[in-house]
N, C-alpha and C. Protein backbone atom coordinates (compact mmCIF):
# COMPACT_ATOMS: atom_id res chain seq x y z
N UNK A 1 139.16 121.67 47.62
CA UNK A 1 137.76 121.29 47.55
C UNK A 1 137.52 119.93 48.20
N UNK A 2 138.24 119.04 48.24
CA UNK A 2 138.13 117.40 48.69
C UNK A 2 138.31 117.64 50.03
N UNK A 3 139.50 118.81 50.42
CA UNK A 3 139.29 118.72 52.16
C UNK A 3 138.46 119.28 52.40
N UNK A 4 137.50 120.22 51.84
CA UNK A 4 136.16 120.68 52.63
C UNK A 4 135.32 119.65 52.52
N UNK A 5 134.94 119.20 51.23
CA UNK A 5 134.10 117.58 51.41
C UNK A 5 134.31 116.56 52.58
N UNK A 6 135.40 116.68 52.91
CA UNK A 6 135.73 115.46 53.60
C UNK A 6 135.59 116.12 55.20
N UNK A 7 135.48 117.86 55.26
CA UNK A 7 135.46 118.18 56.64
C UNK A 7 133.97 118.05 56.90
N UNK A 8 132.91 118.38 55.81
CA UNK A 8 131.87 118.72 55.59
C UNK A 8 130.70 116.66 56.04
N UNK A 9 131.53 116.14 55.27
CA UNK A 9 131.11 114.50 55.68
C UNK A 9 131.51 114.41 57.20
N UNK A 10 132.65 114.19 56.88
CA UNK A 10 133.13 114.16 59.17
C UNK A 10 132.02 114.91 59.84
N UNK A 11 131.78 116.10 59.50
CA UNK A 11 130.77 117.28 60.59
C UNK A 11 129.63 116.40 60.55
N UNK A 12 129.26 116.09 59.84
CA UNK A 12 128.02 115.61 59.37
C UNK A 12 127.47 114.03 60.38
N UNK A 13 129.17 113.60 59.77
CA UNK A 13 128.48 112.22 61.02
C UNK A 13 128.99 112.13 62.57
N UNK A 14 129.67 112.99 62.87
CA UNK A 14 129.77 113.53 64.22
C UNK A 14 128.70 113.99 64.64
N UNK A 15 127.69 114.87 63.79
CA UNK A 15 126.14 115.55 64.16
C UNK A 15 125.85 113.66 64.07
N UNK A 16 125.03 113.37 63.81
CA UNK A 16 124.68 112.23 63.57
C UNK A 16 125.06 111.35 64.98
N UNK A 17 126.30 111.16 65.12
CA UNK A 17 126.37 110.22 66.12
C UNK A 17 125.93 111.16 67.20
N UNK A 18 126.22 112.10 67.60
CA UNK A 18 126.03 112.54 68.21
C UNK A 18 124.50 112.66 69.00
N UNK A 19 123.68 112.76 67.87
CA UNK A 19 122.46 113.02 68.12
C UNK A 19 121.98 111.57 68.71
N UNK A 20 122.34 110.65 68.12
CA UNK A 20 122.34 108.89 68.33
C UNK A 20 122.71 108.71 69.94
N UNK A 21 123.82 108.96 70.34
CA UNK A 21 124.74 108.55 71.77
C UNK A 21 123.17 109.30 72.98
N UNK A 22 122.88 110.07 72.68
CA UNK A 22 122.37 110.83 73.80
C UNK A 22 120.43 110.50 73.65
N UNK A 23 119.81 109.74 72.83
CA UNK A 23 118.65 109.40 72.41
C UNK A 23 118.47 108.05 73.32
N UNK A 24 117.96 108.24 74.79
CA UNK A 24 117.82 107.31 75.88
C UNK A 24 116.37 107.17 76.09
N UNK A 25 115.95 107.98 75.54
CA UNK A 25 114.16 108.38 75.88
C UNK A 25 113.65 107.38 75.70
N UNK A 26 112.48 106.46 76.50
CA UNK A 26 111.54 105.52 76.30
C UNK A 26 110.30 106.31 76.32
N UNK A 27 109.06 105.69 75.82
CA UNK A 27 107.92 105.71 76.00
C UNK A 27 106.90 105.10 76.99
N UNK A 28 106.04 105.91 77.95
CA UNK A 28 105.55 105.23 78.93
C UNK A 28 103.98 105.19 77.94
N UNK A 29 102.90 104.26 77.89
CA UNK A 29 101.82 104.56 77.11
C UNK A 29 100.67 104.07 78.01
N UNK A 30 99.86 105.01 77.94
CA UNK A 30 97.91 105.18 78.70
C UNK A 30 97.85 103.30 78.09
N UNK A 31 97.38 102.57 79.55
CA UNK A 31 96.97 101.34 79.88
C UNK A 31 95.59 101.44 80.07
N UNK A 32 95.36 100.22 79.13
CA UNK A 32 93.51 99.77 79.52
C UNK A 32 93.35 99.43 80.91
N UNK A 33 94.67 99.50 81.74
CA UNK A 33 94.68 98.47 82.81
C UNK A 33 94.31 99.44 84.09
N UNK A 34 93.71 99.47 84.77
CA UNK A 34 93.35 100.40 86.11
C UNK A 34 93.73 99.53 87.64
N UNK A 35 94.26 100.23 88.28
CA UNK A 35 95.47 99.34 89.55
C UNK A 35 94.75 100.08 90.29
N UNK A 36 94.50 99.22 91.74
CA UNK A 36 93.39 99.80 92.44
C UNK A 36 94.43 99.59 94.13
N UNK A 37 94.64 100.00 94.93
CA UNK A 37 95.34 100.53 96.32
C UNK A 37 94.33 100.17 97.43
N UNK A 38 93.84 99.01 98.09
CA UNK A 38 93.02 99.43 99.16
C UNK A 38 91.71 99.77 99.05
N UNK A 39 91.26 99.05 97.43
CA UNK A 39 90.01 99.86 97.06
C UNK A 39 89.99 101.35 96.08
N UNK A 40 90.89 102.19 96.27
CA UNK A 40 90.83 103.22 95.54
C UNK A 40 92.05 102.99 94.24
N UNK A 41 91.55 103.69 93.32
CA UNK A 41 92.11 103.97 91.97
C UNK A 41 93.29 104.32 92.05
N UNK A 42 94.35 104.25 91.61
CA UNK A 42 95.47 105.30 90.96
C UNK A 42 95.98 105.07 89.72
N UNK A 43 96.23 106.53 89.32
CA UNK A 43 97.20 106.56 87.90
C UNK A 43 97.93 105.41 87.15
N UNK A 44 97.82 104.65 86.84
CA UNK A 44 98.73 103.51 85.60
C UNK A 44 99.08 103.72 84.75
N UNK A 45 100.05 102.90 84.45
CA UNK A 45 100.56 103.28 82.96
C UNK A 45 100.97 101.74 82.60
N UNK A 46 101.39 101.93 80.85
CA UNK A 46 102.05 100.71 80.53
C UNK A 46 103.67 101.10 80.19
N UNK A 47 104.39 100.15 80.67
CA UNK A 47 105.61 100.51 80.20
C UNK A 47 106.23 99.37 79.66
N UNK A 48 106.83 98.92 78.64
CA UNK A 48 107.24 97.58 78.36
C UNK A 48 106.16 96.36 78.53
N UNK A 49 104.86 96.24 78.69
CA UNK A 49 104.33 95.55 79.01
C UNK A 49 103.92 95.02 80.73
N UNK A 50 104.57 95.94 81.04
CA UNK A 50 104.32 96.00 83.06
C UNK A 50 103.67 97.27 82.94
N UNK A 51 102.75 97.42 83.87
CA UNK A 51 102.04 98.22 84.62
C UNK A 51 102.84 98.88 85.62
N UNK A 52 102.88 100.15 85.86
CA UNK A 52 103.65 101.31 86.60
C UNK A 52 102.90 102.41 87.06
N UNK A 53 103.65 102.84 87.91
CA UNK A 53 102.37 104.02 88.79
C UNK A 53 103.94 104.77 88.69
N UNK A 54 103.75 106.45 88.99
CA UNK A 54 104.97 107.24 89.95
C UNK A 54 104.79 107.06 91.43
N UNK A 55 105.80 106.82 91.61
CA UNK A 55 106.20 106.76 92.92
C UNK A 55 105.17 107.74 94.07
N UNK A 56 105.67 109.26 93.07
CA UNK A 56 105.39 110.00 94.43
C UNK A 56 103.28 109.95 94.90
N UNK A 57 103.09 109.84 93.67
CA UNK A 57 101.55 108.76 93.43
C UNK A 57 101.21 108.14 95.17
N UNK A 58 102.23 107.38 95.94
CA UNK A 58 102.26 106.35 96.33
C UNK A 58 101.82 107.27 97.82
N UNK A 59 102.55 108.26 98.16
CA UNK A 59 102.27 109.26 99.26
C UNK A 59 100.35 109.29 99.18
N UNK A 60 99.74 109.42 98.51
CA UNK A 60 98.33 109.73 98.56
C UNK A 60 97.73 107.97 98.94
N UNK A 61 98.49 106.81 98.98
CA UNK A 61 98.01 105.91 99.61
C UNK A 61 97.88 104.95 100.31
N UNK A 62 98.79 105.91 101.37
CA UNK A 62 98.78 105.46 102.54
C UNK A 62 100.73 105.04 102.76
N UNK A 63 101.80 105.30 101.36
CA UNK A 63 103.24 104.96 101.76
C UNK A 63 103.74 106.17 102.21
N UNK A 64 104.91 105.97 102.70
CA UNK A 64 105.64 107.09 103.39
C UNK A 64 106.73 106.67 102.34
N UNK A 65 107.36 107.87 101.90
CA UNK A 65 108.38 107.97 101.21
C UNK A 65 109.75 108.64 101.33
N UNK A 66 110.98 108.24 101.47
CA UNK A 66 111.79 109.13 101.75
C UNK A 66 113.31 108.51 100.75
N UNK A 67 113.77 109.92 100.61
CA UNK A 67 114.68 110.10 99.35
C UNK A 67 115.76 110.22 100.31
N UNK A 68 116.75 109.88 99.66
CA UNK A 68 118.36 109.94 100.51
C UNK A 68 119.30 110.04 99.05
N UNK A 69 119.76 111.71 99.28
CA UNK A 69 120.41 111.60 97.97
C UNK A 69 121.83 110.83 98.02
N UNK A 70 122.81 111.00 99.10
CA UNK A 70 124.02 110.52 99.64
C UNK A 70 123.98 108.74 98.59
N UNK A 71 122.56 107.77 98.81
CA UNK A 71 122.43 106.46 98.14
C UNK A 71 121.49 106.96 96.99
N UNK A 72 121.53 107.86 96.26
CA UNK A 72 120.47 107.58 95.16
C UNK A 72 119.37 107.10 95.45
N UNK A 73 118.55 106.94 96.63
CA UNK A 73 117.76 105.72 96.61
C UNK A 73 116.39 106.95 97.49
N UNK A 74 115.18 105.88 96.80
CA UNK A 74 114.12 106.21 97.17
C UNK A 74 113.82 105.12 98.21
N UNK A 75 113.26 105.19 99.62
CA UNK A 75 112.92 104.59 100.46
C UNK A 75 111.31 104.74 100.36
N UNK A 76 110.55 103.52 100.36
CA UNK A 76 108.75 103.98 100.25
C UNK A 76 108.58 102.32 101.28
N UNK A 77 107.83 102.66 101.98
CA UNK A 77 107.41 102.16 103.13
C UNK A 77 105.49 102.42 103.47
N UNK A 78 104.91 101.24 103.61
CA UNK A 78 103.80 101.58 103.47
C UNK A 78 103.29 101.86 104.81
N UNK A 79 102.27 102.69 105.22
CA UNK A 79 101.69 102.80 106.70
C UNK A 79 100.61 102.76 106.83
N UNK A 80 100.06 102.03 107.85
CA UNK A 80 98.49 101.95 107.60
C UNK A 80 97.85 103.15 108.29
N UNK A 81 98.92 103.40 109.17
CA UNK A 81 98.10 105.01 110.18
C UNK A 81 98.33 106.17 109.66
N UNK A 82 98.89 106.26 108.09
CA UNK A 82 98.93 107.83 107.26
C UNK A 82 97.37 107.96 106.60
N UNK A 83 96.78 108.89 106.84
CA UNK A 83 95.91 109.57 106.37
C UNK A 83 96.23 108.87 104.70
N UNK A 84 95.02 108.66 104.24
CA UNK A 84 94.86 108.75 102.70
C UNK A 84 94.31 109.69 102.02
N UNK A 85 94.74 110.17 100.87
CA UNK A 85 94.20 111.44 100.63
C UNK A 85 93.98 111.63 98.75
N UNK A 86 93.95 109.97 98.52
CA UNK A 86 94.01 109.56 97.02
C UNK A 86 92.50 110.06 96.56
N UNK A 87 92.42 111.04 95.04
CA UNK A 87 90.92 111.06 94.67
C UNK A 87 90.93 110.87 93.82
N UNK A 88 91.97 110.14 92.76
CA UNK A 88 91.65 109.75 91.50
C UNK A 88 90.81 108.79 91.06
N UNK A 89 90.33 109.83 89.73
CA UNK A 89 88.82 109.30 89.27
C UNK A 89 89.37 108.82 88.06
N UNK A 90 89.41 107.64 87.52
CA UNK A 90 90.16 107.28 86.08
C UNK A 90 88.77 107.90 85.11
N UNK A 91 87.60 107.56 85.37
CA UNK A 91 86.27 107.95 84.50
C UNK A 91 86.25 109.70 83.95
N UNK A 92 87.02 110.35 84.86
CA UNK A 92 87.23 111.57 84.24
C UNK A 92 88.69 111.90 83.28
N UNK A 93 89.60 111.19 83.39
CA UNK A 93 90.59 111.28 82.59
C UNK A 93 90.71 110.99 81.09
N UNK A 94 90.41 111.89 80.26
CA UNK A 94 90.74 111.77 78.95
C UNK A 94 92.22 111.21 78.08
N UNK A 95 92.19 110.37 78.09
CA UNK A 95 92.89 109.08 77.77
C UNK A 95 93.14 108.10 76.50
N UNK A 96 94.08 108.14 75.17
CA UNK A 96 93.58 107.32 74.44
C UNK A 96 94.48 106.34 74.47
N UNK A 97 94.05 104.95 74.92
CA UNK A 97 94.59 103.85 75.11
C UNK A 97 95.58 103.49 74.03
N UNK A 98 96.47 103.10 74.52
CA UNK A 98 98.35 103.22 73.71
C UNK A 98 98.85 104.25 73.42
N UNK A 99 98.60 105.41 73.56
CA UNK A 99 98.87 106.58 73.32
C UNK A 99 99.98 106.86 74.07
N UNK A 100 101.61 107.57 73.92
CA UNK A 100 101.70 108.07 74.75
C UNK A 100 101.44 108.97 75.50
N UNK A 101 102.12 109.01 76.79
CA UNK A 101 101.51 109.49 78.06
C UNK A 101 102.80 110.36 78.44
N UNK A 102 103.60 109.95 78.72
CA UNK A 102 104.89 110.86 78.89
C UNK A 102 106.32 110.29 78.80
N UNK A 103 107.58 111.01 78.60
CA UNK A 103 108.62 110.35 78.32
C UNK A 103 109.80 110.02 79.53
N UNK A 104 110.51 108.67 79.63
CA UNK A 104 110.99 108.45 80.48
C UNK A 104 112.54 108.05 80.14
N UNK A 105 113.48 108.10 81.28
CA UNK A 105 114.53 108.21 80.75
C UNK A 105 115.57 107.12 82.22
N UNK A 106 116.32 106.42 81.73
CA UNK A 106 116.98 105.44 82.65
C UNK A 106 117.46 106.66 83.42
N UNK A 107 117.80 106.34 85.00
CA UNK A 107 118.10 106.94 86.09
C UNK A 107 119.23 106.11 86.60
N UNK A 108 120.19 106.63 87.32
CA UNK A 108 120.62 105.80 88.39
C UNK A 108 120.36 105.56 89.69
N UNK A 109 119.00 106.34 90.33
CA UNK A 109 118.29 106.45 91.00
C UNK A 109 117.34 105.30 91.34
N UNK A 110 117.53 104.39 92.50
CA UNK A 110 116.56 103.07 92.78
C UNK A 110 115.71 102.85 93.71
N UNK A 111 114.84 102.22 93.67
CA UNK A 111 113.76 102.09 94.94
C UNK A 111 114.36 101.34 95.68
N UNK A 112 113.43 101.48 97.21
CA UNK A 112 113.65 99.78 97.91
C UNK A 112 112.13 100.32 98.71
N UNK A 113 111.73 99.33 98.59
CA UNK A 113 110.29 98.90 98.97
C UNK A 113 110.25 98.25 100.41
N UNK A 114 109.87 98.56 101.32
CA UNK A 114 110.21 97.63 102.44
C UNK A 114 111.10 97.49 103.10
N UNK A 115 112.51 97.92 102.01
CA UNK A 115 113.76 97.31 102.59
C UNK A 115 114.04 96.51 101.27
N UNK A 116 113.40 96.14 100.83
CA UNK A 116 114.02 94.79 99.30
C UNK A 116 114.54 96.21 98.46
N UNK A 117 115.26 96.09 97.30
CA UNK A 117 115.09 96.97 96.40
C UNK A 117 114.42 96.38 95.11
N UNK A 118 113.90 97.25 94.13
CA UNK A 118 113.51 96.71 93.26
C UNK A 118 114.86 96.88 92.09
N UNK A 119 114.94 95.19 91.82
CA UNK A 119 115.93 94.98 90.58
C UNK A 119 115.66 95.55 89.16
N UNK A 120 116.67 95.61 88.74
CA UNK A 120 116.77 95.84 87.14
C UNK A 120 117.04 97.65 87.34
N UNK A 121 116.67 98.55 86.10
CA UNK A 121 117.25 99.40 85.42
C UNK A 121 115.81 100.57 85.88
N UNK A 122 116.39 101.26 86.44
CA UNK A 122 114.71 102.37 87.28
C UNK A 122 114.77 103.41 86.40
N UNK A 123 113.61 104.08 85.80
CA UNK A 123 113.20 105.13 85.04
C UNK A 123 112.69 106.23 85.87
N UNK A 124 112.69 107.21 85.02
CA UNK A 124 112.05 108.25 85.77
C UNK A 124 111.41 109.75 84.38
N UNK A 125 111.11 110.09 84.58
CA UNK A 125 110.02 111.29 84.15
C UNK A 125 109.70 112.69 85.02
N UNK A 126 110.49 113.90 84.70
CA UNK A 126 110.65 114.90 85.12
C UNK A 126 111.05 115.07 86.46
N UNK A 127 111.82 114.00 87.23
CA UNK A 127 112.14 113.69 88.44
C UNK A 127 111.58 112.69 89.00
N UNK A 128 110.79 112.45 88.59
CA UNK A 128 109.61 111.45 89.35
C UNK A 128 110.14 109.98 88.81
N UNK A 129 110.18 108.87 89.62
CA UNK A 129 110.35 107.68 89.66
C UNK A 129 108.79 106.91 89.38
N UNK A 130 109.66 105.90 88.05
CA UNK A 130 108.66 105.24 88.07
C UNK A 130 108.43 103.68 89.14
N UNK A 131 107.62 102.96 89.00
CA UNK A 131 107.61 101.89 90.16
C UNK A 131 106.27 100.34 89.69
N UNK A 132 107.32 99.76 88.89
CA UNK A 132 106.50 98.54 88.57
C UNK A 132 106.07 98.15 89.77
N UNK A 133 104.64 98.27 89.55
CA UNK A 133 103.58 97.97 90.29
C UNK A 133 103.94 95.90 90.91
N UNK A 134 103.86 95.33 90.11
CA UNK A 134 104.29 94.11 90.74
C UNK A 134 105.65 94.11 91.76
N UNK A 135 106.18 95.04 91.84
CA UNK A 135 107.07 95.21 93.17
C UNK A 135 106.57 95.73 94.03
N UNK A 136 105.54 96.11 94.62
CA UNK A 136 104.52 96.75 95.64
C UNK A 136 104.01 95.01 95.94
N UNK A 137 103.90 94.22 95.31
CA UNK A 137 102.99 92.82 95.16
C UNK A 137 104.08 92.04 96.22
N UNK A 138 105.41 92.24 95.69
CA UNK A 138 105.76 91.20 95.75
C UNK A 138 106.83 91.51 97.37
N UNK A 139 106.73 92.97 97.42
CA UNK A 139 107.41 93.37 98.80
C UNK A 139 106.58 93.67 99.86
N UNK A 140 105.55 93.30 100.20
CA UNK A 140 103.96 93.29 100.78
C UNK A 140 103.50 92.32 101.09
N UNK A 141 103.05 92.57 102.45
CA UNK A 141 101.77 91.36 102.98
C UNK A 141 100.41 91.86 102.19
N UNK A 142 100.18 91.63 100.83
CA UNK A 142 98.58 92.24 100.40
C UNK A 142 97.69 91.09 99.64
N UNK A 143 96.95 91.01 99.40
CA UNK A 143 96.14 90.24 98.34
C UNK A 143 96.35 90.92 97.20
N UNK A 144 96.63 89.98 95.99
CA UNK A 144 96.14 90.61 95.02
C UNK A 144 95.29 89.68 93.81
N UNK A 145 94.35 91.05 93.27
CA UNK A 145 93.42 90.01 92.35
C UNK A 145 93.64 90.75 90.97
N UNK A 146 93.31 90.12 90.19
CA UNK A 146 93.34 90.16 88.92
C UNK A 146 92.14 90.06 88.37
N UNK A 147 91.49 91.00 87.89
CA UNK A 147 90.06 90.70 87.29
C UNK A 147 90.40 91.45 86.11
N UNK A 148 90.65 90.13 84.77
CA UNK A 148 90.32 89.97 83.25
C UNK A 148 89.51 90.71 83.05
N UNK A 149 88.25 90.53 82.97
CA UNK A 149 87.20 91.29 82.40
C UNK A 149 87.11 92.27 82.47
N UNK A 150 87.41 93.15 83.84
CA UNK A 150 86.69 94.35 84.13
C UNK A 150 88.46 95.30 84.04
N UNK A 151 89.52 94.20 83.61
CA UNK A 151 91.21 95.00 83.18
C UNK A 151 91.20 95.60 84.23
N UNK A 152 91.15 95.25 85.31
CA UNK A 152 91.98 95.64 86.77
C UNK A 152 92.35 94.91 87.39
N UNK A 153 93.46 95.55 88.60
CA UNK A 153 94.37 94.57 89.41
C UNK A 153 94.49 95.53 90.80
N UNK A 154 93.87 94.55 91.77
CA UNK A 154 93.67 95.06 92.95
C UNK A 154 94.71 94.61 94.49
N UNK A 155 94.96 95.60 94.76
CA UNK A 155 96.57 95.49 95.79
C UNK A 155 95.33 95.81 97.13
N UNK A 156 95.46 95.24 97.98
CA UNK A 156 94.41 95.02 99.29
C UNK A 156 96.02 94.52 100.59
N UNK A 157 96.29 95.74 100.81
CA UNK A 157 96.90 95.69 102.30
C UNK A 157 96.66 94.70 103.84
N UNK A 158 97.49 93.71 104.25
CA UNK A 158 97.26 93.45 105.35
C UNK A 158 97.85 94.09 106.22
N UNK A 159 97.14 94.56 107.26
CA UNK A 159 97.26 94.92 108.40
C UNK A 159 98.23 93.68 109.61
N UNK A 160 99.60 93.59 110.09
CA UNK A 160 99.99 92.58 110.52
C UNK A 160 99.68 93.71 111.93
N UNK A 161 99.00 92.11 113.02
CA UNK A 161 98.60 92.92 114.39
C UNK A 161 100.17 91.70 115.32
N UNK A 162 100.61 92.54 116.19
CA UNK A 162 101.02 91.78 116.85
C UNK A 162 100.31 92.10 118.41
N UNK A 163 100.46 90.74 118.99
CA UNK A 163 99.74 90.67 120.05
C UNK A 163 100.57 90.74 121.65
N UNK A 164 100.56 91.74 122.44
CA UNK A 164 101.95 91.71 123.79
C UNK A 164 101.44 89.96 124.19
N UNK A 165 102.96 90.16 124.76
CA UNK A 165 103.28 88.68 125.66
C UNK A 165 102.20 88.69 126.77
């Protein structure tokens, strides 16, 4: 009887750890915050207190994106001569602020923006990469503004012209 107790405890916290070791899941949660591309809207989220878009999001405004599985790595490169084809309307999205939104899970999978990569630990959600928005800021010739009141943050692209000799 004591060795089934004692097989019955062991099973028990083997289930237990078990269930523990493999529980990586974060929470991404619906942001008051609306991130604006050039003038137009896209999808946000909050994650840890940074603002995040998906990646593939980024194709509808105006980046070119390309995956190389050989480096894990997502290549996103912005272009000013790709067609835009972004129509998100945040005013129609039913939304309750902090709520989650969907679940994300560490990747070994990383961006590089430009050519920089973005540091630290990259998430992702049903394949899709996420992409702290302040790394679009900070690997970019763009303006960006911050308007408090109205809880948006606006990414405004420069166009670099070079001029022949």
């Amino acid at each position: 009887m004591k060795r089934l107790l004692k097989f019955i405890v062991l099973f028990y916290c083997m289930i237990l750890m078990g269930n523990t070791a493999y529980a990586e899941t974060e929470k991404v949660i619906y942001s008051d915050i609306t991130a604006y591309i050039n003038g137009l809207p896209i999808p946000s989220y909050n994650f840890y207190g940074a603002t995040v878009v998906i990646a593939k999001e980024l194709e509808n405004y105006g980046f070119d994106l390309n995956y190389v599985n050989e480096e894990r790595c997502l290549y996103i490169e912005y272009n000013p001569e790709k067609e835009v084809t972004a129509n998100y309307d945040p005013q129609k999205e039913n939304k309750k602020i902090g709520s989650v939104a969907f679940p994300v899970q560490a990747t070994d999978i990383y961006a590089r923006i430009e050519g920089h990569s973005t540091g630290g630990t990259s998430y992702s959600s049903n394949g899709e990469l996420l992409i702290n928005i302040n790394e679009l800021k900070e690997q970019h010739s763009c303006y960006v503004t911050w308007y408090e009141k109205e809880r948006k943050i606006c990414f405004d692209y420069m166009i670099i012209c070079h001029i022949g000799k």
